[in-house]
C-alpha atoms as a PDB file:
ATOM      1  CA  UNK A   1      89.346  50.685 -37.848  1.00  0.00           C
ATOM      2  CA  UNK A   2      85.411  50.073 -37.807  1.00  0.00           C
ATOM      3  CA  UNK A   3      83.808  47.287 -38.985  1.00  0.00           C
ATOM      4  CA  UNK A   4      80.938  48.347 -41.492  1.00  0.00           C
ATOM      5  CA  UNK A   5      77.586  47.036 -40.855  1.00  0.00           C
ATOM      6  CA  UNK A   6      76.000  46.776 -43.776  1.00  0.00           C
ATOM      7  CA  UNK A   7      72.359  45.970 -43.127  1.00  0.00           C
ATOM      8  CA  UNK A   8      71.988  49.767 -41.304  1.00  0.00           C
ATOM      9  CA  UNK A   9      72.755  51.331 -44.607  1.00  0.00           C
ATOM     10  CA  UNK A  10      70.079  53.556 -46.724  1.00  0.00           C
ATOM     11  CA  UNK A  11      68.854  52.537 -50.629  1.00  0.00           C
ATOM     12  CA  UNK A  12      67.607  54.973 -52.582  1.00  0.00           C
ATOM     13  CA  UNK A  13      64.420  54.375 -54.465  1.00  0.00           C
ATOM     14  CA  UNK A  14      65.744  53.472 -57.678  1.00  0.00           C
ATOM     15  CA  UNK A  15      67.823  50.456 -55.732  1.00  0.00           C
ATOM     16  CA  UNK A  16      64.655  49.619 -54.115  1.00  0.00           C
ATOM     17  CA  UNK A  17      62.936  49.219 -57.553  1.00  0.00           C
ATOM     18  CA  UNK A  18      65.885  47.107 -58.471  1.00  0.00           C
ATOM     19  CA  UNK A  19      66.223  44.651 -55.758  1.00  0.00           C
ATOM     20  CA  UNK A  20      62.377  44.667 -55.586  1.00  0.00           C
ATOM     21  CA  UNK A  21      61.557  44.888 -59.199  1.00  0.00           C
ATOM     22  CA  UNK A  22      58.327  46.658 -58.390  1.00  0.00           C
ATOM     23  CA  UNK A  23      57.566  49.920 -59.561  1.00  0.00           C
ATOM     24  CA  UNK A  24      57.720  53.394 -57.676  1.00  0.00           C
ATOM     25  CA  UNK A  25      54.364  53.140 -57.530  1.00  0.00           C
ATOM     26  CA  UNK A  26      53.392  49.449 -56.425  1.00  0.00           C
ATOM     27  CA  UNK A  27      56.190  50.302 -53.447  1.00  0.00           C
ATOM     28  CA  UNK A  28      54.637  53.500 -52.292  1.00  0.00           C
ATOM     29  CA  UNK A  29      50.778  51.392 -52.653  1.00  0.00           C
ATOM     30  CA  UNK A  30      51.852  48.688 -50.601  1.00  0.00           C
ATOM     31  CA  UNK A  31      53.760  51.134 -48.144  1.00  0.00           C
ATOM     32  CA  UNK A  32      50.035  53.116 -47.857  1.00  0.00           C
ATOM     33  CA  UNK A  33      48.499  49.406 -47.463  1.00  0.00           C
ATOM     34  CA  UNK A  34      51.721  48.934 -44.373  1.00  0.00           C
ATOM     35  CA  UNK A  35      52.392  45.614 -46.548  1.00  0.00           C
ATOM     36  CA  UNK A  36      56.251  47.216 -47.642  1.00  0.00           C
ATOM     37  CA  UNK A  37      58.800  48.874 -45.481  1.00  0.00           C
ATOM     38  CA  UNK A  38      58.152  52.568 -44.183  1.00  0.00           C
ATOM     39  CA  UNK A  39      60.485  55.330 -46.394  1.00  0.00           C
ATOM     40  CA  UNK A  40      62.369  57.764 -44.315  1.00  0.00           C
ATOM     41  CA  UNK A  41      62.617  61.407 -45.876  1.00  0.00           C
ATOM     42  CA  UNK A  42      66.631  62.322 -45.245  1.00  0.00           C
ATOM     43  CA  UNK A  43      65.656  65.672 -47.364  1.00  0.00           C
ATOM     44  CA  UNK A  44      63.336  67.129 -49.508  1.00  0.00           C
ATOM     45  CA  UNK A  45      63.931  65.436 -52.157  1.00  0.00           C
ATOM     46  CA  UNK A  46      65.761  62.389 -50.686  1.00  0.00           C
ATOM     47  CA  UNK A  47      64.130  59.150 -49.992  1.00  0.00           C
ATOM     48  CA  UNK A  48      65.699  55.839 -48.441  1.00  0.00           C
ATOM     49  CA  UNK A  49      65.153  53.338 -46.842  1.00  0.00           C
ATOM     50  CA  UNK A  50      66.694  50.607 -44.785  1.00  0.00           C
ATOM     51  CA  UNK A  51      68.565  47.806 -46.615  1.00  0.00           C
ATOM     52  CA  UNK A  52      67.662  45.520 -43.702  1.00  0.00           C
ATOM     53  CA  UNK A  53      64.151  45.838 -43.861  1.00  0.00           C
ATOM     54  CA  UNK A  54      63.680  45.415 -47.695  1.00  0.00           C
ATOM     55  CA  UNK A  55      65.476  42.493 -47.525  1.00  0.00           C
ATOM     56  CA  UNK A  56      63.565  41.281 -44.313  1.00  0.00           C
ATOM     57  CA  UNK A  57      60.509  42.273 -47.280  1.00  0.00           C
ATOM     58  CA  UNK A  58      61.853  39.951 -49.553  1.00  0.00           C
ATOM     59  CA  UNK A  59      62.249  36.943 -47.725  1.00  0.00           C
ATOM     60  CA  UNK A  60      59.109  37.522 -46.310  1.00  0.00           C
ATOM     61  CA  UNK A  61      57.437  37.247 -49.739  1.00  0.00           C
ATOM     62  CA  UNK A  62      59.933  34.467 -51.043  1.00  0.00           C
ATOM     63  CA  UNK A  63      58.502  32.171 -47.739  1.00  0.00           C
ATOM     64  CA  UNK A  64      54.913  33.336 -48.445  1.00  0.00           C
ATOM     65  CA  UNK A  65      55.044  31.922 -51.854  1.00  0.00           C
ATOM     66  CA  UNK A  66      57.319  28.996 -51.221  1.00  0.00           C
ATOM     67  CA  UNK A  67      55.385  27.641 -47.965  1.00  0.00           C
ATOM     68  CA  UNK A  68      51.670  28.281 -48.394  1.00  0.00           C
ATOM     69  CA  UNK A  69      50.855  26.638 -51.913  1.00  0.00           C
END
């Protein structure tokens, strides 16, 4: 039985919003600006994007407001 590895798994936009709690369109704004993790287009109508890097994102952001005031 495989182990499975849970930071290689897909979120749909809607979890992204969640986790995030930015909007769909601050996400796709900062995406433009390469400030928030790439998308990857599974279908045509079927966003995701990798769990690892949005949460790579968020510490990011939690560090940048933590360690630079």
């Amino acid at each position: 039985m495989t182990q499975t590895d849970y930071n290689k798994q897909f979120l749909r936009r809607q979890k992204v919003e969640e986790m995030t709690t930015l909007s769909r369109n601050k996400i796709y704004s900062l995406m433009k600006e390469g400030k928030f993790p790439l998308s990857i287009n599974l279908a045509p109508k079927l966003v995701v994007w990798v769990k690892k890097e949005v949460e790579e994102w968020i510490e990011e952001q939690i560090k940048t407001c933590r360690f630079t005031a």
